[in-house]
Protein backbone atom coordinates (compact mmCIF):
# COMPACT_ATOMS: atom_id res chain seq x y z
CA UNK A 1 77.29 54.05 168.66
CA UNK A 2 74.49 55.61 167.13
CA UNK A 3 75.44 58.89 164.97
CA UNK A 4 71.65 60.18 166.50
CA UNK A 5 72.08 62.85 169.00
CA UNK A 6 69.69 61.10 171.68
CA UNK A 7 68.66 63.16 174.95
CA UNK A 8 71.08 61.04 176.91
CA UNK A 9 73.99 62.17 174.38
CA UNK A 10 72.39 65.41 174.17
CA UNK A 11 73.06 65.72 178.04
CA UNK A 12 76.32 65.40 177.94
CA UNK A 13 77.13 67.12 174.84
CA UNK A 14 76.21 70.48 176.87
CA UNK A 15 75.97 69.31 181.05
CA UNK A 16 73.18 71.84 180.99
CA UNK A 17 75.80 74.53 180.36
CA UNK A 18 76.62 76.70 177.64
CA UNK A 19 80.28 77.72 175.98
CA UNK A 20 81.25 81.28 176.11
CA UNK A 21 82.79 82.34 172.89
CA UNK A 22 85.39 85.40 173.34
CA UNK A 23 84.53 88.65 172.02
CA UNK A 24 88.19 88.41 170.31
CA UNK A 25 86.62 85.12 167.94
CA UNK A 26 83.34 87.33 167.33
CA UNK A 27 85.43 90.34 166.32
CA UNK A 28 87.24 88.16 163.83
CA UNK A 29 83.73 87.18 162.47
CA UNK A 30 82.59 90.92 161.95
CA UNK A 31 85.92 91.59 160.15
CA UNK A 32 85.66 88.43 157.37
CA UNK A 33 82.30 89.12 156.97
CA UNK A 34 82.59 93.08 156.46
CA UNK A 35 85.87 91.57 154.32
CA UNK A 36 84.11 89.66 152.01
CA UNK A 37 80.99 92.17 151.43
CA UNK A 38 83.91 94.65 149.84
CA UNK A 39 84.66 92.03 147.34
CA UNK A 40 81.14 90.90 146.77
CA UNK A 41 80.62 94.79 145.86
CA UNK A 42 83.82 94.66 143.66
CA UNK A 43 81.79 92.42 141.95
CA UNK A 44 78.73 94.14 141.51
CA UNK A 45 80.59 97.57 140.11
CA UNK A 46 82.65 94.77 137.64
CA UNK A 47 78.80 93.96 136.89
CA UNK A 48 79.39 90.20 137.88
CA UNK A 49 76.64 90.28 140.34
CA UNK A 50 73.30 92.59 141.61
CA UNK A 51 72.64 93.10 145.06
CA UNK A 52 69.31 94.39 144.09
CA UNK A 53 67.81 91.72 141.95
CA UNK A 54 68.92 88.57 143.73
CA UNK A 55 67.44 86.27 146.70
CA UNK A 56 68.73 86.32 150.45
CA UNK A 57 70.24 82.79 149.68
CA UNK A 58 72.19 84.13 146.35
CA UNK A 59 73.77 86.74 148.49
CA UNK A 60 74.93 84.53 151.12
CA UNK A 61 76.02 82.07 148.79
CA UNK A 62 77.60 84.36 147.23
CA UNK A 63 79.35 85.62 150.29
CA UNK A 64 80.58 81.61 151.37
CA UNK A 65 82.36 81.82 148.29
CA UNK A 66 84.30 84.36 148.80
CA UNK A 67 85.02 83.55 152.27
CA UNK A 68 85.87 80.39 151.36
CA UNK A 69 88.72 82.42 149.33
CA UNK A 70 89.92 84.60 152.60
CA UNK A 71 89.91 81.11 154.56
CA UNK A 72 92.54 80.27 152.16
CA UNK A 73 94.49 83.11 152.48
CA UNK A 74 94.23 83.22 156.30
CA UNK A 75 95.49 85.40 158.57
CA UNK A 76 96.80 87.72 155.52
CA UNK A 77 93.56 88.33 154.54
CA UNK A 78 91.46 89.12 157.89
CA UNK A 79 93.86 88.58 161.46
CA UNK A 80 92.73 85.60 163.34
CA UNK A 81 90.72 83.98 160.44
CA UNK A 82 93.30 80.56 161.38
CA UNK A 83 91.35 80.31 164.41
CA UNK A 84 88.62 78.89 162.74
CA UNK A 85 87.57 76.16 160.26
CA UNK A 86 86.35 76.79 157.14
CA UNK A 87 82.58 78.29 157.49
CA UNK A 88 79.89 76.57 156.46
CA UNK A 89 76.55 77.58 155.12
CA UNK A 90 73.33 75.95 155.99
CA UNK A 91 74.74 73.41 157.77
CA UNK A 92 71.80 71.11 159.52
CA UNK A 93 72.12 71.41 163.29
CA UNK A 94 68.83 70.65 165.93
CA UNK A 95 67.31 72.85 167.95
CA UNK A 96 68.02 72.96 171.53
CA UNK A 97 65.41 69.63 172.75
CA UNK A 98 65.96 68.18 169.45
CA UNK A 99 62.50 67.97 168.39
CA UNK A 100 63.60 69.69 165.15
CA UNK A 101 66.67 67.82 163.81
CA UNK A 102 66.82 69.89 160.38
CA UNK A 103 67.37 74.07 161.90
CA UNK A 104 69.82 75.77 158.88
CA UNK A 105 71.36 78.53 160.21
CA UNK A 106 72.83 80.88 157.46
CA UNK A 107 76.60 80.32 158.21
CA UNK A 108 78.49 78.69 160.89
CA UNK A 109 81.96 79.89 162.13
CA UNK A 110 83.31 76.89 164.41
CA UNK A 111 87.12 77.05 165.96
CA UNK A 112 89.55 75.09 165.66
CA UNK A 113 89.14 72.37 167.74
CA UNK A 114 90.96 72.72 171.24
CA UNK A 115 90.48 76.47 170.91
CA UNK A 116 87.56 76.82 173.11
CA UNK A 117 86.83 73.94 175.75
CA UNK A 118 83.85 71.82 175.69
CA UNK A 119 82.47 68.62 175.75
CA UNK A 120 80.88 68.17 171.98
CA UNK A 121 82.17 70.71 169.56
CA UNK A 122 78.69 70.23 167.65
CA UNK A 123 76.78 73.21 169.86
CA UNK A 124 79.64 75.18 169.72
CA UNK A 125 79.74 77.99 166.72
CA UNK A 126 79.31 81.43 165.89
CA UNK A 127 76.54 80.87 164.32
CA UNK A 128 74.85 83.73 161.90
CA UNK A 129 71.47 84.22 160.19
CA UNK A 130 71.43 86.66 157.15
CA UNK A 131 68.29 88.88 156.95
CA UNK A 132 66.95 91.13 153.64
CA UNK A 133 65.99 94.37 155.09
CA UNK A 134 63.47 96.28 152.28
CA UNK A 135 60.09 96.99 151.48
CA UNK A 136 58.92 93.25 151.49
CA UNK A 137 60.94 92.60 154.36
CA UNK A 138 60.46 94.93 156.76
CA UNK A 139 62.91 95.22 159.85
CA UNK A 140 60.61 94.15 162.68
CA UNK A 141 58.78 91.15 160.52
CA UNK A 142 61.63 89.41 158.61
CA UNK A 143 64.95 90.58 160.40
CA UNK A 144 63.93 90.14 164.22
CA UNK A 145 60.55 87.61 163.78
CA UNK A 146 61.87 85.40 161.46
CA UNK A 147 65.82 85.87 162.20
CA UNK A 148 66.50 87.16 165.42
CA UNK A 149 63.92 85.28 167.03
CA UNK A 150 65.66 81.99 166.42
CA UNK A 151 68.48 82.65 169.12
CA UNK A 152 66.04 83.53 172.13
CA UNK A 153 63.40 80.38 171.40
CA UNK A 154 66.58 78.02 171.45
CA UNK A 155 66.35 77.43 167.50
CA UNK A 156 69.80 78.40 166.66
CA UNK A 157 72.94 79.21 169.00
CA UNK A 158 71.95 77.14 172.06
CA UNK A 159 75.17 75.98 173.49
CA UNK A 160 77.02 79.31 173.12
CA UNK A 161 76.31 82.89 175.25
CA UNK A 162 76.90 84.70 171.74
CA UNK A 163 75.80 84.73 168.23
CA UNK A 164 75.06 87.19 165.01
CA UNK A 165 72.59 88.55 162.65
CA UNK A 166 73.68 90.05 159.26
CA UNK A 167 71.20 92.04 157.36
CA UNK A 168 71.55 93.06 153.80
CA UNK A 169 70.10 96.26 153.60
CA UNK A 170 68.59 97.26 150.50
CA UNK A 171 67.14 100.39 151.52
CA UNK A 172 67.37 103.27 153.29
CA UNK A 173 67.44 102.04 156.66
CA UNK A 174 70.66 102.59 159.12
CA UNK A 175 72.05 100.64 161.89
CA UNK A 176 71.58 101.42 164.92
CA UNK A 177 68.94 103.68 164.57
CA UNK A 178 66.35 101.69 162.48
CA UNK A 179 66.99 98.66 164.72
CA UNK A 180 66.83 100.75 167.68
CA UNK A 181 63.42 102.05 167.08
CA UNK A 182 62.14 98.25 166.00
CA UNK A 183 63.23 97.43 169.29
CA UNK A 184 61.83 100.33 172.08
CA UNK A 185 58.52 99.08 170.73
CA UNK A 186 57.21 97.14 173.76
CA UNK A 187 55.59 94.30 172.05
CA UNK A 188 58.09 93.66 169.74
CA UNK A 189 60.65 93.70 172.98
CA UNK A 190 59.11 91.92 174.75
CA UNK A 191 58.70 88.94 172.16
CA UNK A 192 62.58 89.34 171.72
CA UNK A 193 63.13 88.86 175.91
CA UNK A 194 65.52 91.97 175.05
CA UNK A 195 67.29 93.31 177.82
CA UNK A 196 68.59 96.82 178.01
CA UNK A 197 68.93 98.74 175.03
CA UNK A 198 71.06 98.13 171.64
CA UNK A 199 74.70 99.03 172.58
CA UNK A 200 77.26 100.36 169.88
CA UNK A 201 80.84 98.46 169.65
CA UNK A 202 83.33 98.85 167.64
CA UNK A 203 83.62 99.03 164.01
CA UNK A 204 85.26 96.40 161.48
CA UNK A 205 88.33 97.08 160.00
CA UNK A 206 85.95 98.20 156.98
CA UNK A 207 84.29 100.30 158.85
CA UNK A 208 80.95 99.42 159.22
CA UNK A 209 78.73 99.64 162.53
CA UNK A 210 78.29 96.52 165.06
CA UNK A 211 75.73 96.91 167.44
CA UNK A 212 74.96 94.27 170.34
CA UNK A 213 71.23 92.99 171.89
CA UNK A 214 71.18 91.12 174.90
CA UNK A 215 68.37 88.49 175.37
CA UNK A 216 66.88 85.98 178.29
CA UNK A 217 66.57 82.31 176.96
CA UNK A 218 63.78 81.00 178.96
CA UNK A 219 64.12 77.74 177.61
CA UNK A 220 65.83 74.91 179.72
CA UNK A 221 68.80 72.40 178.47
CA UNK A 222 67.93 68.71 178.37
CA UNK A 223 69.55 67.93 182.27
CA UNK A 224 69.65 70.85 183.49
CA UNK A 225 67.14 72.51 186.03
CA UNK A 226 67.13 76.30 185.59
CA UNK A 227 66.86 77.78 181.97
CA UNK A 228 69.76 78.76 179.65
CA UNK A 229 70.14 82.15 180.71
CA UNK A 230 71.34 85.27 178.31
CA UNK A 231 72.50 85.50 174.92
CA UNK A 232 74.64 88.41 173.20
CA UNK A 233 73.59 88.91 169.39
CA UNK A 234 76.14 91.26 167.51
CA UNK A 235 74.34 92.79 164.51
CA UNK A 236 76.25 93.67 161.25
CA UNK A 237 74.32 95.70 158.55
CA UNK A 238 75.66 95.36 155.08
CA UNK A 239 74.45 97.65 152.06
CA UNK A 240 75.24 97.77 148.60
CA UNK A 241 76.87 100.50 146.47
CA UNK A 242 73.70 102.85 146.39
CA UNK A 243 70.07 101.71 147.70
CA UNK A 244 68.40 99.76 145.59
CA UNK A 245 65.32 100.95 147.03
CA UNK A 246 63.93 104.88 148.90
CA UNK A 247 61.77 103.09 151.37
CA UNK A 248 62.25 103.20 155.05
CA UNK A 249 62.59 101.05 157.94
CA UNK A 250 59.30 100.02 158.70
CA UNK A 251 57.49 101.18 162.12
CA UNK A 252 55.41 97.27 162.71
CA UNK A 253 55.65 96.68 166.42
CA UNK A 254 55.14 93.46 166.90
CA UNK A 255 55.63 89.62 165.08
């Protein structure tokens, strides 16, 4: 058999249905990931690494490293953390018609197999995409055009109901607030089929704030007839010791 992911495999690798992921395995994610930010910022005061001067993909490189560390340690490092193989980081995955074979999102959380039902386990992650938020990338441009985007045009996330965006803050710009005035802007909502308004949850275990968009997919499934329906995004700011930078979130309305 063919390792390709055809249409005809694609079919029934999803039935034209997507898996729901429980808030619990989501809530595990927020925790490792808030986990792992305290020890990259260990880092940075032992002056081992700079927040500031460094790319996106350092960061999160940076960041698989050390989770790759709590995966070892398990549930003594962050509760539930066994439910889940180790993450991965730019792992190549298509988009939901596979007419791009090559989509990278950041990091990928996937279960243990058996732990959530399905048919392929290749759809099924918590998939994440990791966003700079500064003065040359502003909130609405880089974090929702270029990130957020992907999990409402069927890029990223298609064969689950939930995914997240990280966003590595390097200014003065505070969650929810700066991404709930990006997102009452009309245009910009409306290219992000939001629904509602940004809703607060809980914090992690580290304390930082979680917020959650909900989004219509008006894409369709390869065999199915109606389109893919909603998706939950949970969005986890992470900032460094002190801002690297005064600026502001940045008012742009639209992609």
């Amino acid at each position: 058999m063919s390792g390709l992911m055809t249409q005809a495999h694609r079919r029934s690798a999803t039935d034209g249905h997507v898996a729901a992921i429980p808030p619990a395995l989501m809530i595990v994610v927020q925790n490792v990931m808030s986990t792992a930010w305290r020890v990259l910022l260990e880092d940075v005061r032992q002056g081992d690494f700079s927040i500031c001067d460094t790319t996106e993909d350092q960061i999160t490189e940076r960041l698989q490293t050390i989770l790759g560390e709590l995966d070892a340690a398990g549930d003594s490092a962050v509760l539930g953390l066994t439910e889940f193989q180790t993450p991965v980081r730019e792992g190549n995955v298509s988009n939901y018609d596979g007419t791009h074979v090559d989509k990278q999102p950041d990091l990928a959380f996937r279960p243990i197999r058996g732990r959530m039902p399905c048919r392929n386990t290749v759809p099924v992650a918590i998939f994440i995409e990791c966003k700079p938020i500064d003065a040359r990338h502003p909130l609405p441009s880089t974090y929702c055009c270029d990130g957020l985007i992907r999990f409402v045009n069927g890029d990223y996330a298609w064969g689950v109901d939930r995914a997240m965006m990280v966003g590595y803050v390097r200014n003065v710009c505070t969650l929810p607030g700066g991404l709930s005035t990006a997102l009452d802007a009309p245009r910009l909502s409306a290219q992000m089929e939001l629904i509602g308004r940004l809703e607060e949850l809980p914090n992690t275990i580290s304390g930082d704030a979680v917020c959650q968009s909900i989004h219509n997919r008006s894409f369709q499934l390869p065999g199915s007839t109606s389109s893919v329906g909603r998706i939950a995004v949970d969005h986890l700011w992470l900032y460094p010791i002190e801002p690297c930078e005064q600026t502001r979130c940045r008012d742009i309305s639209a992609c």
